[in-house]
N, C-alpha and C. Protein backbone atom coordinates (compact mmCIF):
# COMPACT_ATOMS: atom_id res chain seq x y z
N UNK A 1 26.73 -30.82 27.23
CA UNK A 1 25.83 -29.99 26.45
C UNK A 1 25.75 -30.46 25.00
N UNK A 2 26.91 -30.95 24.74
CA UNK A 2 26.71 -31.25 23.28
C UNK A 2 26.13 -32.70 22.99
N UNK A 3 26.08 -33.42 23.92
CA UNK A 3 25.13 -34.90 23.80
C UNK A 3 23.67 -34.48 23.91
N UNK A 4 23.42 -33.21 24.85
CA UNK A 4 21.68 -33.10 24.17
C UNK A 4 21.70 -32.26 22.67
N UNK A 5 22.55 -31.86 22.45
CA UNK A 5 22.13 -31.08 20.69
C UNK A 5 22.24 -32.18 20.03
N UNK A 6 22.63 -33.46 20.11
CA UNK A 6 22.54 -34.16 19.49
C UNK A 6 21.69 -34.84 19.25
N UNK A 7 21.11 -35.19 20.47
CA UNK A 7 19.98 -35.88 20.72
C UNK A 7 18.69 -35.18 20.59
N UNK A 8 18.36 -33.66 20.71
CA UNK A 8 17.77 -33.09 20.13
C UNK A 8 17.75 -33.17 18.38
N UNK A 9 19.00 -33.00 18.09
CA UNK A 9 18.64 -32.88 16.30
C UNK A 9 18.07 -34.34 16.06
N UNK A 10 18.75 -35.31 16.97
CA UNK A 10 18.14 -36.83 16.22
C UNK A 10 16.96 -36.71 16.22
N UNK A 11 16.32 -36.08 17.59
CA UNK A 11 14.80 -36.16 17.67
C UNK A 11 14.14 -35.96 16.86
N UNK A 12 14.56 -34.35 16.42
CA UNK A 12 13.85 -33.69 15.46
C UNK A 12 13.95 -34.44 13.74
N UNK A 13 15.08 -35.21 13.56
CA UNK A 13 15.11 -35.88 12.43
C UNK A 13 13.94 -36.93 12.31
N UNK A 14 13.75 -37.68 13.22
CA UNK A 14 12.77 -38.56 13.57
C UNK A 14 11.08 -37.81 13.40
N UNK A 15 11.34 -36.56 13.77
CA UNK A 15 9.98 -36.02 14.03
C UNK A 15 9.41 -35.45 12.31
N UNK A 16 10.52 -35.07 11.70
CA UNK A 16 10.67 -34.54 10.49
C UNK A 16 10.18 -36.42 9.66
N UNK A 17 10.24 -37.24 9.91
CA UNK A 17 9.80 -38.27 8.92
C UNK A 17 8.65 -38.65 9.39
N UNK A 18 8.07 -38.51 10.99
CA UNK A 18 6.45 -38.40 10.84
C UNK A 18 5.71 -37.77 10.43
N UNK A 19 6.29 -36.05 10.08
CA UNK A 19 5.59 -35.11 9.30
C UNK A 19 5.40 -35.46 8.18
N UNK A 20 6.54 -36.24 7.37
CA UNK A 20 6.37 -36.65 6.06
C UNK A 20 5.68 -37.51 5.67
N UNK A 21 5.46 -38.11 6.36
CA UNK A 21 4.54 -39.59 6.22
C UNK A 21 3.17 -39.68 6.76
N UNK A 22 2.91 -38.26 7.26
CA UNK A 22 1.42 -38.07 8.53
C UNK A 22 0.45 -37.88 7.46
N UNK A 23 0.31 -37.55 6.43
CA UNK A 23 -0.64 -37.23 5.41
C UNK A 23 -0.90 -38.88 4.72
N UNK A 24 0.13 -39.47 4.69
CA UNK A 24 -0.45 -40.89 4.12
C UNK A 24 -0.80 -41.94 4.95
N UNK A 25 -0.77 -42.05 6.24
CA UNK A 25 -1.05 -43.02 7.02
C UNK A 25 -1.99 -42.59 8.48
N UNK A 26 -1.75 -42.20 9.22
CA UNK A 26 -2.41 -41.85 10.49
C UNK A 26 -3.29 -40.50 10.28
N UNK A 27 -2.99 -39.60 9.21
CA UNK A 27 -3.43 -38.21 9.27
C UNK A 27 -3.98 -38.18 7.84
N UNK A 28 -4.49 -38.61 7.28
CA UNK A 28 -5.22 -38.81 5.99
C UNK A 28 -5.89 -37.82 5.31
N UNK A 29 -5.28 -37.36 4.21
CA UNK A 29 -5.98 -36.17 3.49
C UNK A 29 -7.38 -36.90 2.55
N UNK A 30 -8.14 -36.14 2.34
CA UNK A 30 -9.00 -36.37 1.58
C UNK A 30 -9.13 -37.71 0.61
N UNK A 31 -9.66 -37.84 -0.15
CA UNK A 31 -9.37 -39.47 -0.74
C UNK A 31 -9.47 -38.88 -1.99
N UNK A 32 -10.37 -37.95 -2.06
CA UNK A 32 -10.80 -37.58 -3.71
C UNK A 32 -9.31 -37.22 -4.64
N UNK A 33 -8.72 -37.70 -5.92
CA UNK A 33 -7.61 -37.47 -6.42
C UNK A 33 -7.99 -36.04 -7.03
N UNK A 34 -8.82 -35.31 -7.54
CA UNK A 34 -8.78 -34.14 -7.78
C UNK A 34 -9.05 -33.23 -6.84
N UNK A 35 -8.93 -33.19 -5.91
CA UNK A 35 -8.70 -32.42 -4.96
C UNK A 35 -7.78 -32.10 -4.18
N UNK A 36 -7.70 -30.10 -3.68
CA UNK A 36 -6.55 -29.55 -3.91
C UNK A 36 -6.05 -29.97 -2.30
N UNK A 37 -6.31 -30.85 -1.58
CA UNK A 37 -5.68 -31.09 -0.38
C UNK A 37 -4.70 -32.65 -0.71
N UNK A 38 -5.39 -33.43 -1.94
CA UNK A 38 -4.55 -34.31 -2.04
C UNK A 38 -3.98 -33.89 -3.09
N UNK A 39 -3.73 -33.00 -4.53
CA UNK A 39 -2.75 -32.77 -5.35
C UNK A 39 -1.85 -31.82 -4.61
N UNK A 40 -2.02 -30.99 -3.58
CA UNK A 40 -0.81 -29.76 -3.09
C UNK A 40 -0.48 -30.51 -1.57
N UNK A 41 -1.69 -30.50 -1.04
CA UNK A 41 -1.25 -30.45 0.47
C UNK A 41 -0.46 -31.55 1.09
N UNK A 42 -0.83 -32.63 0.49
CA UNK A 42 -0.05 -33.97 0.63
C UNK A 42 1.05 -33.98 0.24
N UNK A 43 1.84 -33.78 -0.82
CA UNK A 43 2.59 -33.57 -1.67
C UNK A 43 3.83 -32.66 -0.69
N UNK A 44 3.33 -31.50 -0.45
CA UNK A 44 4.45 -30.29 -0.22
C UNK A 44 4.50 -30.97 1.57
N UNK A 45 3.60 -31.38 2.08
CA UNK A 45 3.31 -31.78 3.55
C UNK A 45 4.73 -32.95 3.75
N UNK A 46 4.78 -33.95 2.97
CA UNK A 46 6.37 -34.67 2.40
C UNK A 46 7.35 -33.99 2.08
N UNK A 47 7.30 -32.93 1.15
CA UNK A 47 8.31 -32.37 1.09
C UNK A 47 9.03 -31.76 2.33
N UNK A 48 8.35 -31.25 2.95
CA UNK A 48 9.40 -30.36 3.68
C UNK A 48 9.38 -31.13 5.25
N UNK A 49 8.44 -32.45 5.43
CA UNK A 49 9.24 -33.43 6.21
C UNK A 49 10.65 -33.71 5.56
N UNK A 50 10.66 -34.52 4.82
CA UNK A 50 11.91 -34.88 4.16
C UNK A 50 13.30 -33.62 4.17
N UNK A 51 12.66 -32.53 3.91
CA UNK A 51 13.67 -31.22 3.92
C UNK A 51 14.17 -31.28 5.59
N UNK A 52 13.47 -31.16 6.80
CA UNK A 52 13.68 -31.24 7.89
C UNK A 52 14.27 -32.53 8.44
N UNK A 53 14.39 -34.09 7.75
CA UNK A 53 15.11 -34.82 8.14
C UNK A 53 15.89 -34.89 7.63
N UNK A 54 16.45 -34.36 6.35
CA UNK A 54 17.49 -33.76 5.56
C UNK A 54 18.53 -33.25 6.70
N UNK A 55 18.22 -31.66 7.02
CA UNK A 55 18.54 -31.04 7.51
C UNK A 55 18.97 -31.16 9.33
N UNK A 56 18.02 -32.11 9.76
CA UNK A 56 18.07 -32.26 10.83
C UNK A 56 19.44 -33.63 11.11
N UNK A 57 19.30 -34.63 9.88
CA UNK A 57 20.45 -35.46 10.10
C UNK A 57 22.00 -35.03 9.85
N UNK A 58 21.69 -33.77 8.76
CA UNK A 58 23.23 -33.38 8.42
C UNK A 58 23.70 -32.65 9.65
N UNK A 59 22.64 -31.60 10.63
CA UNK A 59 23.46 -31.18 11.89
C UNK A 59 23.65 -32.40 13.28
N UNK A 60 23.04 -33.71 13.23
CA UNK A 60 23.52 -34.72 13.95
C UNK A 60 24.89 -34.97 13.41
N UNK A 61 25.17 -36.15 12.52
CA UNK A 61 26.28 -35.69 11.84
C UNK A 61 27.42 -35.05 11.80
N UNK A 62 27.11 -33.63 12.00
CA UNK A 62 28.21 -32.59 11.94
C UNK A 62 28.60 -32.30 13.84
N UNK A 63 27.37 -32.09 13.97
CA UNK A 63 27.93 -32.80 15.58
C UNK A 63 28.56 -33.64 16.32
N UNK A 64 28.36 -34.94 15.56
CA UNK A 64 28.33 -36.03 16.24
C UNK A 64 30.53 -36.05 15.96
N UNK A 65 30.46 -35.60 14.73
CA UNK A 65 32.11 -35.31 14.70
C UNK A 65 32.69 -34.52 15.34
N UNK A 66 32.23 -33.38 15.48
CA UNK A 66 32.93 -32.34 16.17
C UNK A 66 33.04 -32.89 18.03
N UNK A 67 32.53 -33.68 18.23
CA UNK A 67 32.41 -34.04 19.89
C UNK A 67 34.12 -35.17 19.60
């Protein structure tokens, strides 16, 4: 049981850096620079990828010791 929580959180770490990166490459916000989908939405759309592969690698990690 504890080799799929692991492999689940890896997943989700992995999935957490396509969220972060989906606004600049495959999923493209707007082009215009004053506009509020590329000054907010892009922006916070990274952030909280990055927060979720943050989060998602420290419970691999903490798993991966405790086994």
């Amino acid at each position: 049981m504890k080799n799929i929580n692991i492999i689940l959180s890896s997943l989700t770490a992995v999935l957490g850096i396509l969220v972060g990166i989906a606004p600049y490459t495959f999923a493209k916000v707007c082009g215009m620079a004053t506009m509020h989908c590329h000054k907010v939405t892009a922006p916070t759309v990274l952030v909280f990828g990055i927060l979720i592969f943050v989060i998602s690698a420290a419970q691999t990690i903490v798993l991966w010791k405790k086994q």
